[in-house]
PDB file of N, CA and C in Angstrom:
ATOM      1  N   UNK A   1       2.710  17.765  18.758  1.00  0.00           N
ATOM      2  CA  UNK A   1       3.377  16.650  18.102  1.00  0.00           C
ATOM      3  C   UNK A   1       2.339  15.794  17.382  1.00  0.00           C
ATOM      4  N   UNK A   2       2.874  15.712  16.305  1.00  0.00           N
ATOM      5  CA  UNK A   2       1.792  14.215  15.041  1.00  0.00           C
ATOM      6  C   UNK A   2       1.584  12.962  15.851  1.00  0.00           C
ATOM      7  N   UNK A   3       0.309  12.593  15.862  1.00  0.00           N
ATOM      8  CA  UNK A   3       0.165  11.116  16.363  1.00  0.00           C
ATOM      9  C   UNK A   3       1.200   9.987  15.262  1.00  0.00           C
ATOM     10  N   UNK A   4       1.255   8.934  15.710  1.00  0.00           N
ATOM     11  CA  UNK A   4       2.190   7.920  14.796  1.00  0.00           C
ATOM     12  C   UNK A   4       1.122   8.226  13.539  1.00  0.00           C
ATOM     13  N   UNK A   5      -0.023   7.650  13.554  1.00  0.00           N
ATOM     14  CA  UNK A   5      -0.545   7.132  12.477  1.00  0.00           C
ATOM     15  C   UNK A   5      -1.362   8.748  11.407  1.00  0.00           C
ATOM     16  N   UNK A   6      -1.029   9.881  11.744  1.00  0.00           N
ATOM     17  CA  UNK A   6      -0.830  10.728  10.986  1.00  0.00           C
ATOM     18  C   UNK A   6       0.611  11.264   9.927  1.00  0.00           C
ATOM     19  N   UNK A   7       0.446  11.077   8.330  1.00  0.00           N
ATOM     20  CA  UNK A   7       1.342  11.663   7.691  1.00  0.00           C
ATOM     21  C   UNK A   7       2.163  12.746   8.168  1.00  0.00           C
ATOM     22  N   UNK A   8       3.452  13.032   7.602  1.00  0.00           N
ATOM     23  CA  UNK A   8       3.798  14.587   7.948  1.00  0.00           C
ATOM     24  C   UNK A   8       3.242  15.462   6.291  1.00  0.00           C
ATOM     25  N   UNK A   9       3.489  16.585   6.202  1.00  0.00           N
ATOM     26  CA  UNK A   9       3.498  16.772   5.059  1.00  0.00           C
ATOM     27  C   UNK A   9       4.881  16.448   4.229  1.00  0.00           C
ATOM     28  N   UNK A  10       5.800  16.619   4.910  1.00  0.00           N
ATOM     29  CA  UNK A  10       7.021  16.127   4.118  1.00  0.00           C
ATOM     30  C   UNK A  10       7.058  14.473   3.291  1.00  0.00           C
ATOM     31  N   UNK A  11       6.093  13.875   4.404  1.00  0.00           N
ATOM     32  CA  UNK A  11       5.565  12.600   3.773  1.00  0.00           C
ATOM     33  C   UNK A  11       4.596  12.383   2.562  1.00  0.00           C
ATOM     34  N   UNK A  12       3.726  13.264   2.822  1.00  0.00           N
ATOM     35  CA  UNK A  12       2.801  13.328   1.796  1.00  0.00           C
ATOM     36  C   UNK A  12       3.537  13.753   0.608  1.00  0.00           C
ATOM     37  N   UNK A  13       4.197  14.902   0.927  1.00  0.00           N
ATOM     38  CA  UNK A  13       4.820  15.343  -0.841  1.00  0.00           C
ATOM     39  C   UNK A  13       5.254  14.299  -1.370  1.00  0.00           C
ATOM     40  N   UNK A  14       6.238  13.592  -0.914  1.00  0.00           N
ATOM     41  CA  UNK A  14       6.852  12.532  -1.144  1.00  0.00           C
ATOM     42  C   UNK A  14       5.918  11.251  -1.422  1.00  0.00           C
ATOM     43  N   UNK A  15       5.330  10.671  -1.172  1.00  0.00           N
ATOM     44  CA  UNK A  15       4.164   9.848  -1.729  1.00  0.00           C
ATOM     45  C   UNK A  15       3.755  10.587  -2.701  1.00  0.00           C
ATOM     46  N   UNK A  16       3.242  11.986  -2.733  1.00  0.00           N
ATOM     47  CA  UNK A  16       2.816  12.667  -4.363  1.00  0.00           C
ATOM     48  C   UNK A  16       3.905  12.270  -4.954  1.00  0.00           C
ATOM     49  N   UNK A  17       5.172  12.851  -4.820  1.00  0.00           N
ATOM     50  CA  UNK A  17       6.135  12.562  -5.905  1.00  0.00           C
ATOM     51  C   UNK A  17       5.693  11.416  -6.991  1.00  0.00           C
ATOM     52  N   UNK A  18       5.991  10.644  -5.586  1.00  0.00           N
ATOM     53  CA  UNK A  18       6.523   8.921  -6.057  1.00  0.00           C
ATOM     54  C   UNK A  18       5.211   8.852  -7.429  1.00  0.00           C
ATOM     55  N   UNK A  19       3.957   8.774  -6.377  1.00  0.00           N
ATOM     56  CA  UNK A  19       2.635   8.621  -7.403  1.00  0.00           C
ATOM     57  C   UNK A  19       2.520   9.526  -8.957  1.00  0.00           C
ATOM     58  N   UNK A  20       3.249  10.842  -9.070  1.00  0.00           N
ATOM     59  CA  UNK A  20       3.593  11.302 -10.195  1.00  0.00           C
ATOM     60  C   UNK A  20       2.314  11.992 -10.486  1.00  0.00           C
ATOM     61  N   UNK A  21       1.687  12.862  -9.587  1.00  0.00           N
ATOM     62  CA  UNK A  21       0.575  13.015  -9.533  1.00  0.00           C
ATOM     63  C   UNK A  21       0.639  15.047  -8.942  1.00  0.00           C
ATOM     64  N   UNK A  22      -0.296  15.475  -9.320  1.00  0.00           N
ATOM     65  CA  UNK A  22      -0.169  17.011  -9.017  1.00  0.00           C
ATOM     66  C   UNK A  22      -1.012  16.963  -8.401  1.00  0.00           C
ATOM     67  N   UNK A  23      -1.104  17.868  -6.808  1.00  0.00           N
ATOM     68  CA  UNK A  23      -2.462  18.389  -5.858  1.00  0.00           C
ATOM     69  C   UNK A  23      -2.103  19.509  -5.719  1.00  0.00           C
ATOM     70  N   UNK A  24      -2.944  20.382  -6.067  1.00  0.00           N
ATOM     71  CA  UNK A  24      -3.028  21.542  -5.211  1.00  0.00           C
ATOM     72  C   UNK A  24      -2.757  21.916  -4.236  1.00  0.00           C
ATOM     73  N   UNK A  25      -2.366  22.916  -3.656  1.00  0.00           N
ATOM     74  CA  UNK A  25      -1.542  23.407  -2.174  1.00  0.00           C
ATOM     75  C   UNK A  25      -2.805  23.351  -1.372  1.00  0.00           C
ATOM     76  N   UNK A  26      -3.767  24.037  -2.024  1.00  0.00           N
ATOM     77  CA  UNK A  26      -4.785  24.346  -0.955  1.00  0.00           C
ATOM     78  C   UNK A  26      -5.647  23.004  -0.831  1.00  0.00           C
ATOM     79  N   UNK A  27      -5.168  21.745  -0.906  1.00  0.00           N
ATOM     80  CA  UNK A  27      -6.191  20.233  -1.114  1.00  0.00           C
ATOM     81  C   UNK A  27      -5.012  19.269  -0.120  1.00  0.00           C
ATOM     82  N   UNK A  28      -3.731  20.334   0.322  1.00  0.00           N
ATOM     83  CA  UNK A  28      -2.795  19.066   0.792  1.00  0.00           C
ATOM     84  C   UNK A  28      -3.305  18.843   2.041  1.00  0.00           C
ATOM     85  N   UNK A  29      -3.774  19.378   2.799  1.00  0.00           N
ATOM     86  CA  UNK A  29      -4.460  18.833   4.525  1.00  0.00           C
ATOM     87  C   UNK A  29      -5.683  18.139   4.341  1.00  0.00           C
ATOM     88  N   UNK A  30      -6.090  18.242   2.994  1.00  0.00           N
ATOM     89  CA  UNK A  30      -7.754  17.457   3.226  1.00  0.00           C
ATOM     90  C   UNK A  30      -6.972  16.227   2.258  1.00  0.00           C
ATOM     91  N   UNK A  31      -6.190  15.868   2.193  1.00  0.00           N
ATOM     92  CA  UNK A  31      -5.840  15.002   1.233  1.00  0.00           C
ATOM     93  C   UNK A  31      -4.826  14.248   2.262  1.00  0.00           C
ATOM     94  N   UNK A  32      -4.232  14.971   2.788  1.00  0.00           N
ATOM     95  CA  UNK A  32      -3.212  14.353   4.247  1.00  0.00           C
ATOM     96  C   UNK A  32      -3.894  13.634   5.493  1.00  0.00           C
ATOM     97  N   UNK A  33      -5.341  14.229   5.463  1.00  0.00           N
ATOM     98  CA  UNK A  33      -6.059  13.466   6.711  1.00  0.00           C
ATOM     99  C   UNK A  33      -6.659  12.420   6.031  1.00  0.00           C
ATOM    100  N   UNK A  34      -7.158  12.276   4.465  1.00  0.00           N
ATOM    101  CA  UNK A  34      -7.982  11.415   3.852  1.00  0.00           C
ATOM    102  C   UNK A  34      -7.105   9.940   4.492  1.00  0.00           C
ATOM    103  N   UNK A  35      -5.581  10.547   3.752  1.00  0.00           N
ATOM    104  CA  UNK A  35      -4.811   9.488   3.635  1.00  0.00           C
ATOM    105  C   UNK A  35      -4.550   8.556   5.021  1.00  0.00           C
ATOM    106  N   UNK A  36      -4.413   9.541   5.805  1.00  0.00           N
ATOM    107  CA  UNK A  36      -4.473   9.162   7.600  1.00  0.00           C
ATOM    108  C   UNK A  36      -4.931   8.545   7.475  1.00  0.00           C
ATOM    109  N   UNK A  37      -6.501   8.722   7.623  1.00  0.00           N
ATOM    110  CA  UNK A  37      -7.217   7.604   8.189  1.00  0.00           C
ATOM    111  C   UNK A  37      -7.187   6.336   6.894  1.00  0.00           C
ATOM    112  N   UNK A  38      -7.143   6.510   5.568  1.00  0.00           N
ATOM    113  CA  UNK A  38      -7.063   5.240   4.961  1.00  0.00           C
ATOM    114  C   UNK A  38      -5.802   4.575   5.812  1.00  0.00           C
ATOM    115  N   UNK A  39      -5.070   4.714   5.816  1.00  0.00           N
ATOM    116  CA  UNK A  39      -3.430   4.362   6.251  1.00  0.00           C
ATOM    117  C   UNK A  39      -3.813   3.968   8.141  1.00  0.00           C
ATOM    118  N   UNK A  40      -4.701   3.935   8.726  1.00  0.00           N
ATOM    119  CA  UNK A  40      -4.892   3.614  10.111  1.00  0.00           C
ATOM    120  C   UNK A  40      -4.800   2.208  10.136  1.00  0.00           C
ATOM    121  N   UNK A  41      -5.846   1.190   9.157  1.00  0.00           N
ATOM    122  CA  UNK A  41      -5.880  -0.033   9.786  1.00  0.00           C
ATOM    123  C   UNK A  41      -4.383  -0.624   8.917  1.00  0.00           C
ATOM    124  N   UNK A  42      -3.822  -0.247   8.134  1.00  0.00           N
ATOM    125  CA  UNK A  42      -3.054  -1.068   7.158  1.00  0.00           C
ATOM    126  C   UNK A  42      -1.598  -0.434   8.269  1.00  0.00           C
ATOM    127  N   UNK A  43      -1.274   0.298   8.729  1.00  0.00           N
ATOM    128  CA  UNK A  43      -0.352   0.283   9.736  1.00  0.00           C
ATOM    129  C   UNK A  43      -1.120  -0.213  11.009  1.00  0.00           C
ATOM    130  N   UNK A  44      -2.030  -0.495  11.495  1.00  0.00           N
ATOM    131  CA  UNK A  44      -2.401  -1.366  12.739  1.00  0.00           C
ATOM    132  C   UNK A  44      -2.273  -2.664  12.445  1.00  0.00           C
ATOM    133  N   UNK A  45      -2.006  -3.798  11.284  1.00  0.00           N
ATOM    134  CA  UNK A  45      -2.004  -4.498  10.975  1.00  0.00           C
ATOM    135  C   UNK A  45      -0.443  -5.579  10.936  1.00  0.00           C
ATOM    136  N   UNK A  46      -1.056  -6.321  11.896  1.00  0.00           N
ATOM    137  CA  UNK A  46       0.613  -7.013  12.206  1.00  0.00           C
ATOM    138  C   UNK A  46       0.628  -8.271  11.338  1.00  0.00           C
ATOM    139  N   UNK A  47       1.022  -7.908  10.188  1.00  0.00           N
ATOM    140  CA  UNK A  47       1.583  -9.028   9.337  1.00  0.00           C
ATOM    141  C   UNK A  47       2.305 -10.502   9.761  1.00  0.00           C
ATOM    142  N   UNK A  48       2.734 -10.189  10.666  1.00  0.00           N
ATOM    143  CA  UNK A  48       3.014 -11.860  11.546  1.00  0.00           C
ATOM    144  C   UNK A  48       2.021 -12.748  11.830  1.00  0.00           C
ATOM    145  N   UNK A  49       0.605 -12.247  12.366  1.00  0.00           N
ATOM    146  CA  UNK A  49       0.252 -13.072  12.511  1.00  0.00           C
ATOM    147  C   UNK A  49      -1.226 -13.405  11.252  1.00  0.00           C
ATOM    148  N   UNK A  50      -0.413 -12.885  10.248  1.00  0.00           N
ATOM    149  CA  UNK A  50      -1.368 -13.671   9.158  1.00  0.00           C
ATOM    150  C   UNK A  50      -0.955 -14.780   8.411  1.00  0.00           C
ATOM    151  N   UNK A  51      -1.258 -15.828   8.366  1.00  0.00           N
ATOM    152  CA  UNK A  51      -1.183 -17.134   7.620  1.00  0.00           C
ATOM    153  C   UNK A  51      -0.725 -16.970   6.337  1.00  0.00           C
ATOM    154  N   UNK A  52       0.345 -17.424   5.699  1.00  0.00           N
ATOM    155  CA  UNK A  52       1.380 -17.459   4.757  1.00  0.00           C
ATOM    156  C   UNK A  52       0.831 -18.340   3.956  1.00  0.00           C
ATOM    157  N   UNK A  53       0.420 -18.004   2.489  1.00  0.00           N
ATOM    158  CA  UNK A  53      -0.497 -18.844   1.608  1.00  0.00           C
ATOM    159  C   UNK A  53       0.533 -19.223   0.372  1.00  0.00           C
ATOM    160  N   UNK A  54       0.513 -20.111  -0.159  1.00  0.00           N
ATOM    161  CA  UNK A  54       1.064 -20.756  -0.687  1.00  0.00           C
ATOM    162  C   UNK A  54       0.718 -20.095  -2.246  1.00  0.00           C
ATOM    163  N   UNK A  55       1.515 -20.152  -3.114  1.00  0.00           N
ATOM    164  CA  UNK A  55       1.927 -19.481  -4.155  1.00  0.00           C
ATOM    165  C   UNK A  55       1.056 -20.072  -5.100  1.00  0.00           C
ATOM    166  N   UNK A  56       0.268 -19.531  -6.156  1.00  0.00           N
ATOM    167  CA  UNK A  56      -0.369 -20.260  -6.907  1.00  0.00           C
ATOM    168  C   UNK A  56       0.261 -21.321  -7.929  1.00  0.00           C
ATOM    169  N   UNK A  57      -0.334 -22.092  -8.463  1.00  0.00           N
ATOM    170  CA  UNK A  57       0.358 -23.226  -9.338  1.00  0.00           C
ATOM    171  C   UNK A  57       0.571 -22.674 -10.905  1.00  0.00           C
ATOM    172  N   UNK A  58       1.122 -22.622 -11.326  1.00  0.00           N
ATOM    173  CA  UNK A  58       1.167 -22.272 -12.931  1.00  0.00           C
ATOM    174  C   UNK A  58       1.464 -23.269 -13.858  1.00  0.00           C
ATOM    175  N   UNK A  59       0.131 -23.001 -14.775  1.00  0.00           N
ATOM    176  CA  UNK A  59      -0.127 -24.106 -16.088  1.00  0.00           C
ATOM    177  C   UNK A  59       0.214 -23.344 -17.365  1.00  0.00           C
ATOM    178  N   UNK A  60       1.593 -24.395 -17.685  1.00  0.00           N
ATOM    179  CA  UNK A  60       2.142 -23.638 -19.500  1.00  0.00           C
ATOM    180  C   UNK A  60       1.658 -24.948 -20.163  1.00  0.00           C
ATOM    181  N   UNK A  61       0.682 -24.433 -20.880  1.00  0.00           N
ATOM    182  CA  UNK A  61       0.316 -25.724 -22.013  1.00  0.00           C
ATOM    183  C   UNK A  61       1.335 -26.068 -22.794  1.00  0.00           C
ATOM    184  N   UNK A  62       1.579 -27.443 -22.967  1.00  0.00           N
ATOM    185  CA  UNK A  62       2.699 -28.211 -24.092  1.00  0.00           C
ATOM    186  C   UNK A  62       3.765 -28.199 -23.043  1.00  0.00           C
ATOM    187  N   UNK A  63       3.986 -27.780 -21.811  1.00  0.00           N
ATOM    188  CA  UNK A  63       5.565 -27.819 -21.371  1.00  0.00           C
ATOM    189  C   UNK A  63       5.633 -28.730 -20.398  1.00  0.00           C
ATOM    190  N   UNK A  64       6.728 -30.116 -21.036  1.00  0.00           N
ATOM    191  CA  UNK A  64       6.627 -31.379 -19.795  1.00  0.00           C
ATOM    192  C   UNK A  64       5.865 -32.429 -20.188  1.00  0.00           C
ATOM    193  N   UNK A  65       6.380 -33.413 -20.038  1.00  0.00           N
ATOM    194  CA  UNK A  65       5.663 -34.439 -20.247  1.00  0.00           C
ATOM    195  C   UNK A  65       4.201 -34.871 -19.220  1.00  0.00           C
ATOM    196  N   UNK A  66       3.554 -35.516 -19.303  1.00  0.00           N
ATOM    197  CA  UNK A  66       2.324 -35.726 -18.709  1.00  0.00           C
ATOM    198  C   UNK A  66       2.427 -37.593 -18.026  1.00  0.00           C
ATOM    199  N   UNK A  67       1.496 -37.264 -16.748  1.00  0.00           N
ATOM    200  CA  UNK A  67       1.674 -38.967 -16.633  1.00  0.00           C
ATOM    201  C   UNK A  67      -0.017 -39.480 -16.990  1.00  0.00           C
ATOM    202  N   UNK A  68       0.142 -40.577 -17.808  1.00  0.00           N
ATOM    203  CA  UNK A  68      -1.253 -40.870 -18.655  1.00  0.00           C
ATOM    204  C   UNK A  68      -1.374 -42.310 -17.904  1.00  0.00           C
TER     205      UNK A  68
END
């Protein structure tokens, strides 16, 4: 049985799809483990407890009056 944090290949094709991208048959296991381990800390990563940053400010020159 696949550990969690290993792709299947049915996964991988499917990420190729999406990416619109051609690999070779004989490059899909060295390309499936690459991805593993990139993909280890970004699924170990619990988004809850990261600090929620505030949206940047946006400046449209000329729009709005100004206080002088």
């Amino acid at each position: 049985m696949e550990s969690q944090a290993e792709l299947s290949m049915e996964e991988l094709r499917r990420r190729i799809e999406a990416a619109g991208i051609t690999i070779a048959e004989n490059r899909l296991a060295m390309v499936r483990n690459l991805l593993s381990d990139a993909l280890v800390h970004v699924r170990a990563l619990d988004s809850r407890t990261i600090k929620p940053v505030e949206p940047a400010v946006r400046f449209a020159p000329g729009s709005g009056a100004r206080d002088e």
